[in-house]
C-alpha atoms as a PDB file:
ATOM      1  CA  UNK A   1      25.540 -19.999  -4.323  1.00  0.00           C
ATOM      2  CA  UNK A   2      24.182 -20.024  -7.897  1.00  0.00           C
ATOM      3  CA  UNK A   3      20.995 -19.358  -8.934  1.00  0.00           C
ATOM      4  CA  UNK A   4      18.801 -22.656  -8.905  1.00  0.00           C
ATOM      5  CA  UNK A   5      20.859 -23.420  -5.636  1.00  0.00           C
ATOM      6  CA  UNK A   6      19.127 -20.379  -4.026  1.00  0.00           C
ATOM      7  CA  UNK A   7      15.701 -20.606  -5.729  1.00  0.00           C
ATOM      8  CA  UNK A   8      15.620 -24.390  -4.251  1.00  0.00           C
ATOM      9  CA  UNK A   9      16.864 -23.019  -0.909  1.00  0.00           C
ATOM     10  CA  UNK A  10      15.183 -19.664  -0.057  1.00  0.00           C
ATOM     11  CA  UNK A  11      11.585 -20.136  -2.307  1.00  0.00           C
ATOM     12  CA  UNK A  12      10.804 -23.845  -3.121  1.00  0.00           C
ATOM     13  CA  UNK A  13       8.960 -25.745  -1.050  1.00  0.00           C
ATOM     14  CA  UNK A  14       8.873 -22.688   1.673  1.00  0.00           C
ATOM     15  CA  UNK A  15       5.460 -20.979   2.690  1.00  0.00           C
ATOM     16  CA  UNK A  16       1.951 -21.726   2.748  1.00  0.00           C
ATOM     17  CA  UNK A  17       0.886 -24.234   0.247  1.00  0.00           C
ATOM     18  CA  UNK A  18      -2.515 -23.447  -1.475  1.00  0.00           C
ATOM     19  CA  UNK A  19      -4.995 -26.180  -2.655  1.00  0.00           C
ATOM     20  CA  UNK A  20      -5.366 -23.725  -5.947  1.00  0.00           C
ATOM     21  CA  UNK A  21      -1.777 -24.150  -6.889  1.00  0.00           C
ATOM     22  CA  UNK A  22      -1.711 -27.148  -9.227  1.00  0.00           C
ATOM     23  CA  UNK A  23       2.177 -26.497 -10.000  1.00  0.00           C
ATOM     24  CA  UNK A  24       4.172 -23.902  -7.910  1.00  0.00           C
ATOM     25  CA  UNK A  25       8.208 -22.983  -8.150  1.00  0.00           C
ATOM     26  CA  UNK A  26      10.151 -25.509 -10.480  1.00  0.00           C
ATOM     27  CA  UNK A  27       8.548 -25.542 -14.119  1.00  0.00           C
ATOM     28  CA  UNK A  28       8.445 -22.699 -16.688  1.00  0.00           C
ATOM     29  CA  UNK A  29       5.208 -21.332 -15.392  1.00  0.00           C
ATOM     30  CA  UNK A  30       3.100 -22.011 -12.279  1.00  0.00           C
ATOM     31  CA  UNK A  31      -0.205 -23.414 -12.997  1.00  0.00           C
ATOM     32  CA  UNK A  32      -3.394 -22.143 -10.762  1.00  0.00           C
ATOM     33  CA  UNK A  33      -6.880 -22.717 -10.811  1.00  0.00           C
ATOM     34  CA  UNK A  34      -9.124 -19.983 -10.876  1.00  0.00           C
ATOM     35  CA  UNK A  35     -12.949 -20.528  -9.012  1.00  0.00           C
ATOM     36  CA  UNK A  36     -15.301 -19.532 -11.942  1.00  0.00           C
ATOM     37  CA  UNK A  37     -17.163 -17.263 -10.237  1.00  0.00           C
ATOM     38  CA  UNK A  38     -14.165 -14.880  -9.552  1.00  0.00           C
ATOM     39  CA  UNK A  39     -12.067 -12.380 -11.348  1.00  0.00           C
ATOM     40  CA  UNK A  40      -8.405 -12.668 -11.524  1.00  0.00           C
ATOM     41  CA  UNK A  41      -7.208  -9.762 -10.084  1.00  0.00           C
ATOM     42  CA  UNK A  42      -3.016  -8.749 -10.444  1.00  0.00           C
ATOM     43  CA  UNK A  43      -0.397  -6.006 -10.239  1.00  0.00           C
ATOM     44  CA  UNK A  44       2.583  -5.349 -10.469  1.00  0.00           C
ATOM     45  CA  UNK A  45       5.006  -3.330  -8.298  1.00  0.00           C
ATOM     46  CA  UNK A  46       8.825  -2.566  -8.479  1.00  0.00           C
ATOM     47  CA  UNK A  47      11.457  -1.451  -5.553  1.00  0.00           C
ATOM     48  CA  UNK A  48      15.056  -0.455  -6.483  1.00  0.00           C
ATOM     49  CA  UNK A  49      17.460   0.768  -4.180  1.00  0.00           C
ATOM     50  CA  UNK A  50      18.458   4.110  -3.529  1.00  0.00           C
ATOM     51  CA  UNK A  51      14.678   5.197  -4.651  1.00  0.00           C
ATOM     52  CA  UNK A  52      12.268   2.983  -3.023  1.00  0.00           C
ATOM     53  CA  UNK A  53      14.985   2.097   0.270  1.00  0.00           C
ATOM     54  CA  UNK A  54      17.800   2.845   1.694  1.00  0.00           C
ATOM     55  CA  UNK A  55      20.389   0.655   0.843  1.00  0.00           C
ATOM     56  CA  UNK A  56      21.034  -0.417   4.581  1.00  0.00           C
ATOM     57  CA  UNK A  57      17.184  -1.099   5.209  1.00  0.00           C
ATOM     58  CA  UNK A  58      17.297  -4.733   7.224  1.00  0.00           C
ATOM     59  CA  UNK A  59      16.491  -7.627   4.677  1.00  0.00           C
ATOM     60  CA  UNK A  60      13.895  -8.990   6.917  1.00  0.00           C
ATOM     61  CA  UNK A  61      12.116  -5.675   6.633  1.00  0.00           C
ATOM     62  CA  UNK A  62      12.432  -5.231   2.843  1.00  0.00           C
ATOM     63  CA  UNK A  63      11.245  -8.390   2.476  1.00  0.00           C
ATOM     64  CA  UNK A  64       7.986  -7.747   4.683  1.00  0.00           C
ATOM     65  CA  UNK A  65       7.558  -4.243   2.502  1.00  0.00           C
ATOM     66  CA  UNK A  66       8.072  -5.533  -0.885  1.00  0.00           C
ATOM     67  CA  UNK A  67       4.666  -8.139  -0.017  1.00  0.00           C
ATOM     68  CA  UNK A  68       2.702  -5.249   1.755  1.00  0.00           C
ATOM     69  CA  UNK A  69       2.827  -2.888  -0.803  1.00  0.00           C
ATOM     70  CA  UNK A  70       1.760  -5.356  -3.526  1.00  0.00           C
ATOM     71  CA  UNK A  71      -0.962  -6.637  -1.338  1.00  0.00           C
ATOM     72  CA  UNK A  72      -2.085  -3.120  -0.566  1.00  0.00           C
ATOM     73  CA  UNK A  73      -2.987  -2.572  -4.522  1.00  0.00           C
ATOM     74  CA  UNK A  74      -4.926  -5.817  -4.251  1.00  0.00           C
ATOM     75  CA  UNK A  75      -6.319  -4.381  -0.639  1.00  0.00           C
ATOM     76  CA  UNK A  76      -8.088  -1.219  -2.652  1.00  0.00           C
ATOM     77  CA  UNK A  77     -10.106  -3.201  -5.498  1.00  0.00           C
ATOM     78  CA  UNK A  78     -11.407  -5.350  -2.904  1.00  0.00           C
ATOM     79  CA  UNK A  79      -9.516  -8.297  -3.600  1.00  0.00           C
ATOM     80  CA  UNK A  80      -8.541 -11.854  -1.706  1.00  0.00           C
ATOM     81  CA  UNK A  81      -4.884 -12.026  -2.096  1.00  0.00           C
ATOM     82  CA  UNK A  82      -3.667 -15.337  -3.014  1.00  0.00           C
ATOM     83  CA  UNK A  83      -0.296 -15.890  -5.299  1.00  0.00           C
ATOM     84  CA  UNK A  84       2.902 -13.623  -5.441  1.00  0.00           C
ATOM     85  CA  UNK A  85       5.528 -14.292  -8.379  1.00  0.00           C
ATOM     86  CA  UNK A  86       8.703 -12.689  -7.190  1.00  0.00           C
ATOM     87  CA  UNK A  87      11.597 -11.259  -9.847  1.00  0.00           C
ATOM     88  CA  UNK A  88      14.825 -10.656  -7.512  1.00  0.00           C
ATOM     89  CA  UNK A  89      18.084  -8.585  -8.860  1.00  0.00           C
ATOM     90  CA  UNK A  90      20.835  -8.988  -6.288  1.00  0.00           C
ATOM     91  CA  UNK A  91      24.759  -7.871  -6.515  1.00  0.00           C
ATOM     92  CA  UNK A  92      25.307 -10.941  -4.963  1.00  0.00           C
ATOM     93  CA  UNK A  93      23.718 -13.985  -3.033  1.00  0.00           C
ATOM     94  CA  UNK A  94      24.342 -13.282   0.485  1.00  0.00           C
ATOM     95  CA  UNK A  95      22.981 -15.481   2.233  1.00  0.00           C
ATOM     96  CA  UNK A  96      23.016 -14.029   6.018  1.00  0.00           C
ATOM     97  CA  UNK A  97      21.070 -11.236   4.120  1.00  0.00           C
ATOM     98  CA  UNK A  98      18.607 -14.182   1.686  1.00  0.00           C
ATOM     99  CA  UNK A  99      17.878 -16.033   5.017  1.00  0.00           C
ATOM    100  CA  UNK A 100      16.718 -12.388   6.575  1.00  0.00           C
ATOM    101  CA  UNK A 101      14.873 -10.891   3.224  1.00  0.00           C
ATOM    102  CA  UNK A 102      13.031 -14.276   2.543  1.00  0.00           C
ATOM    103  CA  UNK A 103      12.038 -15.066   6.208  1.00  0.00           C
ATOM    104  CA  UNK A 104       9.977 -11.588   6.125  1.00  0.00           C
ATOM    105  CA  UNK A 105       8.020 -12.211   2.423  1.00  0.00           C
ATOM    106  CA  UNK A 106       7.003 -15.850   4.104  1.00  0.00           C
ATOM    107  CA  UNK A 107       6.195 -14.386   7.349  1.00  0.00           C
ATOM    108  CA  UNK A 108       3.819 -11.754   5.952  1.00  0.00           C
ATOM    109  CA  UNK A 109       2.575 -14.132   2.927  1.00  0.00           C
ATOM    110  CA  UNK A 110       1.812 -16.653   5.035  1.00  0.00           C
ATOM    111  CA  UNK A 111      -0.516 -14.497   7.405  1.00  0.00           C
ATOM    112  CA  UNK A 112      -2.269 -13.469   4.202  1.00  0.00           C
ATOM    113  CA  UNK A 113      -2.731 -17.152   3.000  1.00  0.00           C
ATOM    114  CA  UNK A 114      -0.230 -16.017   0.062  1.00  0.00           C
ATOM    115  CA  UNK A 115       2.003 -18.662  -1.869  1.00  0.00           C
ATOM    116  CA  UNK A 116       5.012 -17.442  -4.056  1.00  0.00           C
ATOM    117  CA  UNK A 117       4.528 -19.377  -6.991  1.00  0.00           C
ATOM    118  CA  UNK A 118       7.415 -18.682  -9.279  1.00  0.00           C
ATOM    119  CA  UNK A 119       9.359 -15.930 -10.422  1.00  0.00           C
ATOM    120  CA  UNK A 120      12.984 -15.345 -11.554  1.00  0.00           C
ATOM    121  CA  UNK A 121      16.346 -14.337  -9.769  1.00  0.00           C
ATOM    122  CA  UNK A 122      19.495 -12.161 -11.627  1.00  0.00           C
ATOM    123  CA  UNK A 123      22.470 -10.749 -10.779  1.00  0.00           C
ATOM    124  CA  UNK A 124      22.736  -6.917 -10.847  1.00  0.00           C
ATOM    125  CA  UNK A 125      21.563  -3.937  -9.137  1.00  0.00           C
ATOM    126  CA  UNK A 126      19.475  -4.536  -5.772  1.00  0.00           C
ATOM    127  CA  UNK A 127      15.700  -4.753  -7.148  1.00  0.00           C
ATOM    128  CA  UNK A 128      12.849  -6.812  -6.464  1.00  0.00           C
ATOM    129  CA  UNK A 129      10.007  -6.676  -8.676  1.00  0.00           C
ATOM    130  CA  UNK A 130       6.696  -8.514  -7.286  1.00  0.00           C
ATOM    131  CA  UNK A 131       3.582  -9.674  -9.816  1.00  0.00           C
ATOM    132  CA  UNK A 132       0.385  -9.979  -6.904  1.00  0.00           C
ATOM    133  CA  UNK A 133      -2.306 -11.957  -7.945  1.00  0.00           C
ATOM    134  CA  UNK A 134      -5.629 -12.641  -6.046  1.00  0.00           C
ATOM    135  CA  UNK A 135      -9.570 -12.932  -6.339  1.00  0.00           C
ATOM    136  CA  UNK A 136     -12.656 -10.955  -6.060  1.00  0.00           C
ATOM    137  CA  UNK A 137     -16.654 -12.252  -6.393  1.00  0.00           C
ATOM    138  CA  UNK A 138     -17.106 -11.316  -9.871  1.00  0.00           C
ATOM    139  CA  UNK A 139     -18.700  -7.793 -11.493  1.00  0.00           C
ATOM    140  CA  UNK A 140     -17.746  -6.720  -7.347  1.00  0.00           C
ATOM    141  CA  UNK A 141     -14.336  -5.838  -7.494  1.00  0.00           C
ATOM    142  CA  UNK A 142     -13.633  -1.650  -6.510  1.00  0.00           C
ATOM    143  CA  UNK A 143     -12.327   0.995  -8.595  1.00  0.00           C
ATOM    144  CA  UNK A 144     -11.524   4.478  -9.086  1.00  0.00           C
ATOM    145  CA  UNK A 145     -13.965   5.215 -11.176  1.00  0.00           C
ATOM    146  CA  UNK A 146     -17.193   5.077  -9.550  1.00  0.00           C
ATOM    147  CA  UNK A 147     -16.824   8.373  -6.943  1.00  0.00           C
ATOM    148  CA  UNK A 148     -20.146  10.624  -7.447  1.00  0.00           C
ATOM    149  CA  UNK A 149     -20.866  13.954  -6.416  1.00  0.00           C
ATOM    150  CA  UNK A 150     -21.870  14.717  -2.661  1.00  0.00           C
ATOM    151  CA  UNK A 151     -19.810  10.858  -1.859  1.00  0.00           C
ATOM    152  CA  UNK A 152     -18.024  11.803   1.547  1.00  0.00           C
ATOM    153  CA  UNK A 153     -13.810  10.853   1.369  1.00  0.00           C
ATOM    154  CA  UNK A 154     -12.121   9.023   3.890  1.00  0.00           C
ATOM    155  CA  UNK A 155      -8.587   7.299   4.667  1.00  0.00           C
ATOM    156  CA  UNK A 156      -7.756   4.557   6.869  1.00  0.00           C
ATOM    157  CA  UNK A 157      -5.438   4.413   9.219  1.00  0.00           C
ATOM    158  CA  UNK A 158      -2.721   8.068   9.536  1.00  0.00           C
ATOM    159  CA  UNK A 159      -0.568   9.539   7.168  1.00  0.00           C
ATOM    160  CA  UNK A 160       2.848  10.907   7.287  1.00  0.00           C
ATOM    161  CA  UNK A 161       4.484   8.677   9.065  1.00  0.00           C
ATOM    162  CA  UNK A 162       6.410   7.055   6.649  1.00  0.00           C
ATOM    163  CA  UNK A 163       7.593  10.055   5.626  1.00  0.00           C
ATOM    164  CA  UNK A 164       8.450  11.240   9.312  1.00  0.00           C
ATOM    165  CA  UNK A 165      11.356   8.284   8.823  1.00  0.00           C
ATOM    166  CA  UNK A 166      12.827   9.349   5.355  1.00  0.00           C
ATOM    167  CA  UNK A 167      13.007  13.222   6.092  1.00  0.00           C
ATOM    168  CA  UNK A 168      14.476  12.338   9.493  1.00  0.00           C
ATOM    169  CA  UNK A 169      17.144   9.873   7.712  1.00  0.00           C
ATOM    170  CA  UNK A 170      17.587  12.279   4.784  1.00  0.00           C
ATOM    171  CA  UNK A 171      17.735  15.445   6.836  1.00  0.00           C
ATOM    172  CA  UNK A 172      19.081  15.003   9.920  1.00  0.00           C
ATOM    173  CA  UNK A 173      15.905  15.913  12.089  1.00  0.00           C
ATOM    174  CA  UNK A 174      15.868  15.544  15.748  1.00  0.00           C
ATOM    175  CA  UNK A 175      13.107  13.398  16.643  1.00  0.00           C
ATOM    176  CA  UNK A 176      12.598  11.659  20.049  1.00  0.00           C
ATOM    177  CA  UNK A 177      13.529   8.423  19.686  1.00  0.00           C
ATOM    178  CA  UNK A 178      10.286   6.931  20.854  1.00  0.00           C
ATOM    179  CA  UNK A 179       8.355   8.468  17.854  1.00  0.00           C
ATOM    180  CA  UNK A 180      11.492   7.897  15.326  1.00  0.00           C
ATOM    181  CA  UNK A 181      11.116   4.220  16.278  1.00  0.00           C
ATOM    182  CA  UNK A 182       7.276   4.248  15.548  1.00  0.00           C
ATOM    183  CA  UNK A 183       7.845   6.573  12.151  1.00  0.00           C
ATOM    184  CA  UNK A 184      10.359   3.658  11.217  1.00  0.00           C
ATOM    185  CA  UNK A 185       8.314   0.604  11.934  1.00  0.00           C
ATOM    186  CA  UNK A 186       5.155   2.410   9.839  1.00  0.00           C
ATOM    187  CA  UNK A 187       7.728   2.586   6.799  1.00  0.00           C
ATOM    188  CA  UNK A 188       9.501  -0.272   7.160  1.00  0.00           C
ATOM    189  CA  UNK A 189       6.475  -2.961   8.008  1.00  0.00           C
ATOM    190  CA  UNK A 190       3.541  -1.034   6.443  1.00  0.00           C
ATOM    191  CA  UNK A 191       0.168  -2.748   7.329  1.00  0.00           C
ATOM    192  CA  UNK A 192      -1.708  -3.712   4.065  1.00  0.00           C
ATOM    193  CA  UNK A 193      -5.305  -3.129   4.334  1.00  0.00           C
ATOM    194  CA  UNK A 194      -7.061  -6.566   2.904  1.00  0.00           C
ATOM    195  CA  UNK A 195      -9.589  -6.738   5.557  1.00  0.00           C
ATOM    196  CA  UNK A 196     -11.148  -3.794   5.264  1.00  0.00           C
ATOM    197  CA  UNK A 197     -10.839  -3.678   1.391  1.00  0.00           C
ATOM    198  CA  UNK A 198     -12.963  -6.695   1.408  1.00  0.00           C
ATOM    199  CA  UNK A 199     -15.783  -5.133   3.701  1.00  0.00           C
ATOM    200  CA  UNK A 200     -15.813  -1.632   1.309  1.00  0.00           C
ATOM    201  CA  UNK A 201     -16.895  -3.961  -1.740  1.00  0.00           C
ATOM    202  CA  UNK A 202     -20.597  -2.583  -2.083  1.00  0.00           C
ATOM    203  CA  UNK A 203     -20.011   0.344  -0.024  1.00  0.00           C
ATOM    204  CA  UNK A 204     -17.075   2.448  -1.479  1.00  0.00           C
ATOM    205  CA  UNK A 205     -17.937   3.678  -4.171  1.00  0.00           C
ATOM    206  CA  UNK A 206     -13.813   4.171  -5.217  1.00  0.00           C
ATOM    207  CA  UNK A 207     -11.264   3.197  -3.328  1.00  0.00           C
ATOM    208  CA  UNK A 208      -7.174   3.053  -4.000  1.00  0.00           C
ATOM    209  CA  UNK A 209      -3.709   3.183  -1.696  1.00  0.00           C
ATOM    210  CA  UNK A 210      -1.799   5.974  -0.694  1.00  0.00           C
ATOM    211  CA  UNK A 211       1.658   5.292  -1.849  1.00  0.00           C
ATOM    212  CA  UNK A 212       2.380   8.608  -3.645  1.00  0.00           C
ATOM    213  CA  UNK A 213       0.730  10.711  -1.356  1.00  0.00           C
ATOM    214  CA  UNK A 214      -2.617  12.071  -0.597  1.00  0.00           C
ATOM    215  CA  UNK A 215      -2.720  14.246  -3.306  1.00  0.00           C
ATOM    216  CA  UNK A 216      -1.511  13.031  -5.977  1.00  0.00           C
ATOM    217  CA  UNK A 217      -3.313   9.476  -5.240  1.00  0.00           C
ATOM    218  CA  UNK A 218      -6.700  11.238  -5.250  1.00  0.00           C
ATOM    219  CA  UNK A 219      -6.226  13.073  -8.120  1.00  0.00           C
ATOM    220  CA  UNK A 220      -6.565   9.772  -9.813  1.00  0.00           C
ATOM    221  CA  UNK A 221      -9.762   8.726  -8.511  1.00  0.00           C
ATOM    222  CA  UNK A 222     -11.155  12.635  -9.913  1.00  0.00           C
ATOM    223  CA  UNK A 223      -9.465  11.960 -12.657  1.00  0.00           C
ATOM    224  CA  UNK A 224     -11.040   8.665 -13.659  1.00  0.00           C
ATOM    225  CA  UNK A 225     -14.488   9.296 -12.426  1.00  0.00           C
ATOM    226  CA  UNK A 226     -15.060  13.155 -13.553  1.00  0.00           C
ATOM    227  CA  UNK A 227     -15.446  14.717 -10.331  1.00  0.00           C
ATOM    228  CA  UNK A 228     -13.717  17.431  -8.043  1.00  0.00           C
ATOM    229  CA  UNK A 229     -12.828  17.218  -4.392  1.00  0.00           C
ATOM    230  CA  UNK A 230     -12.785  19.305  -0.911  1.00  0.00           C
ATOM    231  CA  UNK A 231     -10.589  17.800   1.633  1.00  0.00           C
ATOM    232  CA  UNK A 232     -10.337  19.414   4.959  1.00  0.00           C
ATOM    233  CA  UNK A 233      -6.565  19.653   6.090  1.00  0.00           C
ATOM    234  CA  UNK A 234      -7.622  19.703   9.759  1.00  0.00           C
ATOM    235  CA  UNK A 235      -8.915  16.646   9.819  1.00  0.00           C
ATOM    236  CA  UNK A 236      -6.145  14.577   8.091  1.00  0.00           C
ATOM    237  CA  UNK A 237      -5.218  11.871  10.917  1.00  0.00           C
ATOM    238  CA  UNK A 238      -1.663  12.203  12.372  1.00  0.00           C
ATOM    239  CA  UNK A 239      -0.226   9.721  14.695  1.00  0.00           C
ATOM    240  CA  UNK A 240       1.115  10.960  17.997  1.00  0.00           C
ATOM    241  CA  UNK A 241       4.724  10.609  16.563  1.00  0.00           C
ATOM    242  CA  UNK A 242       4.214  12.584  13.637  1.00  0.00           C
ATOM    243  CA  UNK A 243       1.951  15.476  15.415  1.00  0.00           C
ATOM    244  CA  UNK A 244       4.870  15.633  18.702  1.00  0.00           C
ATOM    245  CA  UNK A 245       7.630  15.641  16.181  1.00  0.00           C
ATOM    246  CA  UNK A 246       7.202  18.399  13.819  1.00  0.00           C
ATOM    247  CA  UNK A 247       5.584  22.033  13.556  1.00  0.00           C
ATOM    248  CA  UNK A 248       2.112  21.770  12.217  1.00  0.00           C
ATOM    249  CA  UNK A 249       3.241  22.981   8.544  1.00  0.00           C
ATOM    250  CA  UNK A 250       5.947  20.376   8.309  1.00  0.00           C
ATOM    251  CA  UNK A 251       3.751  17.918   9.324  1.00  0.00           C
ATOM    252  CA  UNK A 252       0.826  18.940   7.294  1.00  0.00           C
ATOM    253  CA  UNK A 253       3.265  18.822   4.773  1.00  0.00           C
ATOM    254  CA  UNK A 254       4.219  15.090   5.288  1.00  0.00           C
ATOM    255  CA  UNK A 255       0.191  13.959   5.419  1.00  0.00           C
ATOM    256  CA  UNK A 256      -0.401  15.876   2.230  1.00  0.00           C
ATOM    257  CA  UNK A 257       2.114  14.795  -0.055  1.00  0.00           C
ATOM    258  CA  UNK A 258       4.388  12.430   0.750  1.00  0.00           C
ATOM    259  CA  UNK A 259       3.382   9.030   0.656  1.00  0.00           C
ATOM    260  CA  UNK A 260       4.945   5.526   1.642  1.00  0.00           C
ATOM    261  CA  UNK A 261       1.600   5.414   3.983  1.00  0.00           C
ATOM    262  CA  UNK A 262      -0.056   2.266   2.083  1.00  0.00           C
ATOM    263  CA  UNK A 263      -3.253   3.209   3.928  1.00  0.00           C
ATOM    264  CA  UNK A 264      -6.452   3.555   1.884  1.00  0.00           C
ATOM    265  CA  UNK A 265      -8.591   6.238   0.394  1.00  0.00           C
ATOM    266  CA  UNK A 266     -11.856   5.497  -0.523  1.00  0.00           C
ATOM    267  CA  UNK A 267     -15.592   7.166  -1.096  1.00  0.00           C
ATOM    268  CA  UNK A 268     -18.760   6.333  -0.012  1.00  0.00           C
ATOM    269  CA  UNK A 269     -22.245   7.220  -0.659  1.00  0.00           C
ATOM    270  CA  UNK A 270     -24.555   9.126   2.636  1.00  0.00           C
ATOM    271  CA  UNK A 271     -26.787   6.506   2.354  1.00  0.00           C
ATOM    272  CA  UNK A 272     -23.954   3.926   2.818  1.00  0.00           C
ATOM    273  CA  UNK A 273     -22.148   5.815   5.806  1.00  0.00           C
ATOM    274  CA  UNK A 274     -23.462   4.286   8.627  1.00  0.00           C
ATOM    275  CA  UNK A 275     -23.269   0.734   7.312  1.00  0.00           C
ATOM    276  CA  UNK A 276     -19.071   1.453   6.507  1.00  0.00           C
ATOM    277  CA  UNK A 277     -18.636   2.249  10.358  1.00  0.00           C
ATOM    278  CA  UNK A 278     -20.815  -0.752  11.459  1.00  0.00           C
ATOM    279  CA  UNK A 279     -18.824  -3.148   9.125  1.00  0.00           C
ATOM    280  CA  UNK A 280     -15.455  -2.016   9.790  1.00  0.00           C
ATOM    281  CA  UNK A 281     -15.710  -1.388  13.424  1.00  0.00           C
ATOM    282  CA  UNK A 282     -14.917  -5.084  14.297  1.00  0.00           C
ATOM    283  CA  UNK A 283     -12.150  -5.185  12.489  1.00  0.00           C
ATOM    284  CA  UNK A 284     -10.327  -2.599  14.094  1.00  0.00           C
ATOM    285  CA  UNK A 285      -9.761  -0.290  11.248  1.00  0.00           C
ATOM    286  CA  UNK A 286      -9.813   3.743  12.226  1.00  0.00           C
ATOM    287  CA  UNK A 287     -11.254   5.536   9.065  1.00  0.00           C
ATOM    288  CA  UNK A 288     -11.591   9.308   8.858  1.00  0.00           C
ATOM    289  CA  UNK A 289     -13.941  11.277   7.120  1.00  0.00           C
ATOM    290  CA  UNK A 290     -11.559  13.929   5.593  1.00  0.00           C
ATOM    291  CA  UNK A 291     -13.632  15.737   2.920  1.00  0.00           C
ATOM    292  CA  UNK A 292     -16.132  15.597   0.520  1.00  0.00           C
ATOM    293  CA  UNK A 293     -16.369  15.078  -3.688  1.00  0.00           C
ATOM    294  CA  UNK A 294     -17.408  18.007  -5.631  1.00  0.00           C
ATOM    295  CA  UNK A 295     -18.694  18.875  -9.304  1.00  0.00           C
ATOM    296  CA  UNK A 296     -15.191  20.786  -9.843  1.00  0.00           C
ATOM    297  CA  UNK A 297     -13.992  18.638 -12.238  1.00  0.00           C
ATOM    298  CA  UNK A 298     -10.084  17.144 -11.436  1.00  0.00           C
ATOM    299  CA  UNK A 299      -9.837  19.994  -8.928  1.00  0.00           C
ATOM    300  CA  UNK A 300      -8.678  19.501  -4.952  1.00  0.00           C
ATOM    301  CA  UNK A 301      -9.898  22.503  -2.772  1.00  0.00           C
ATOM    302  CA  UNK A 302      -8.036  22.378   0.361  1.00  0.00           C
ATOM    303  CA  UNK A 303      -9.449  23.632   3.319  1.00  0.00           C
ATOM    304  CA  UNK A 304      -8.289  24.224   6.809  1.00  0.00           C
ATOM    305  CA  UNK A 305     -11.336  25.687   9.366  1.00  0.00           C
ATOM    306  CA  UNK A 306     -13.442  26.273   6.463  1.00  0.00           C
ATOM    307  CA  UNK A 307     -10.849  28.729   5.050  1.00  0.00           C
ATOM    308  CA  UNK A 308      -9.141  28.341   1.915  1.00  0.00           C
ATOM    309  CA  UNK A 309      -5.495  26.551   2.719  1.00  0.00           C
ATOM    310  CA  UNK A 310      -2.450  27.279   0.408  1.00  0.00           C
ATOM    311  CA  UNK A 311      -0.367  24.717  -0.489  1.00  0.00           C
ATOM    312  CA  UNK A 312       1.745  23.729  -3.210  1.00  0.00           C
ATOM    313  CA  UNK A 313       3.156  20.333  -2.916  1.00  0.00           C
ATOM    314  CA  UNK A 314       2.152  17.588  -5.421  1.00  0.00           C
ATOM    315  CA  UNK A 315       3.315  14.316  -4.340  1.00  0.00           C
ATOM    316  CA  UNK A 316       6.048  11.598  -5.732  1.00  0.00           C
ATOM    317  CA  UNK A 317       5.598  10.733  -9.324  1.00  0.00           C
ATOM    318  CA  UNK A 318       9.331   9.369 -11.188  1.00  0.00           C
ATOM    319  CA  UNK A 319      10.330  10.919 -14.246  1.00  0.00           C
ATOM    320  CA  UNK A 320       9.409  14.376 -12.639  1.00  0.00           C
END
């Protein structure tokens, strides 16, 4: 199969089909119109083999991932996901292994009313790099700037799971085979948070993902809005899987600093904390109050039963 031959067969024509999308896959560029009372939101996100997956993940759940973890970065500003350009590098076209890889990015881009508009395919080493774009009311869009001093911190969702799966693929551990199966489906078919980014415009004050891992990730919000942070270790959430599975340092290990979670972290104001659990609650969205921000400037102060907790993992970050 050559190139346009698969572009015609696995992308054109396939998917949701927004009113917005004047010219989709076929041209030089795809042509979209923009409501003029909305910000374009867009990122960017890359997964190679070997660093981002194992190179025997299924295709139908790489192809979920790749879309989840775009729309997650769209998830923490706030924003209405709405186009996906998609850059593929394969060794080859397989296409038992297309047919599987493309049938998850429709399945999860159609449930988020997302339309792959263009993109470009090569032959090389397996990589897929996506370009999300999507929407937010203008001036209301969330960033990681805005976190003030006494704002309480809290996640969605639980951490560690994800990284429950790699450490028990990369080191052999023995883990029931219930709670592997639930580590795996967390990494595998992470849930991006859109909903509930869209209810936390005007009441986070910040917000991001966790994709590197607690730790790092919140070092950028202190980072970018001048403040320090307390975060109390006990009350990290920890799926059933991940608390059954390992000792309590291994696992606050995982929740800490490893990442692959996708979940969100986000601050909020006192005044604004009773109106976050009213609005979220019927969505189904379990947040967790996990610490609060501080006048330390760029500093995390780990706690753990209001005693001081020593730990000295950092997170993922390449080139380290």
């Amino acid at each position: 199969m050559k190139e346009f031959e698969l572009i015609n067969s696995y992308f054109k024509g396939r998917g949701i089909q927004r009113r917005d999308v004047d010219l989709g896959i076929g041209d030089d560029c795809a042509l979209i119109s923009v409501p003029a009372d909305r910000q374009l939101v867009v990122t960017t996100d890359t997964l190679v083999a070997g660093v981002h997956f194992f190179h025997d993940v299924p295709p139908r759940a790489l192809g979920h991932r790749c879309v989840a973890v775009n729309l997650s970065d769209l998830a923490a500003m706030g924003a209405e996901p709405a186009w996906l350009s998609v850059a593929l590098t394969l060794p080859k076209a397989d296409t038992t292994w297309l047919e599987e890889f493309t049938a998850g990015m429709h399945e999860i881009a159609e449930y988020y009313n997302v339309q792959i508009v263009g993109g470009d395919t090569t032959q090389g080493p397996l990589s897929i790099t996506l370009c999300a774009k999507g929407t937010v009311p203008t001036g209301k869009a969330i960033t990681r700037s805005g976190a003030k001093i006494g704002d309480w911190i809290y996640v969605t969702g639980t951490l560690g799971d994800a990284g429950l799966a790699i450490e028990a693929r990369k080191k052999q551990l023995s883990v029931e085979p219930q709670h592997l199966k639930a580590a795996q489906q967390k990494f595998h078919y992470p849930t991006p948070r859109v909903a509930a980014g869209q209810v936390l415009r005007g009441i986070a004050s910040s917000a991001m993902d966790i994709s590197d891992g607690l730790l790092a990730d919140i070092k950028h919000i202190l980072k970018q809005s001048k403040v320090g942070a307390k975060i109390h270790v006990e009350k990290i959430p920890m799926s059933a899987a991940l608390k059954l599975s390992l000792d309590k340092q291994q696992r606050e290990k995982l929740a800490l600093s490893f990442g692959d979670d996708y979940e969100l972290l986000f601050t909020v104001s006192d005044e604004k904390k009773s109106m976050l659990h009213t609005r979220l609650q019927q969505y189904g969205v379990d947040i967790t109050c996990i610490g609060q921000i501080t006048a330390n400037k760029e500093r995390v102060e780990l706690l753990e039963n209001g005693k001081q907790y020593q730990f000295s993992g950092t997170g993922f970050e390449h080139f380290s």
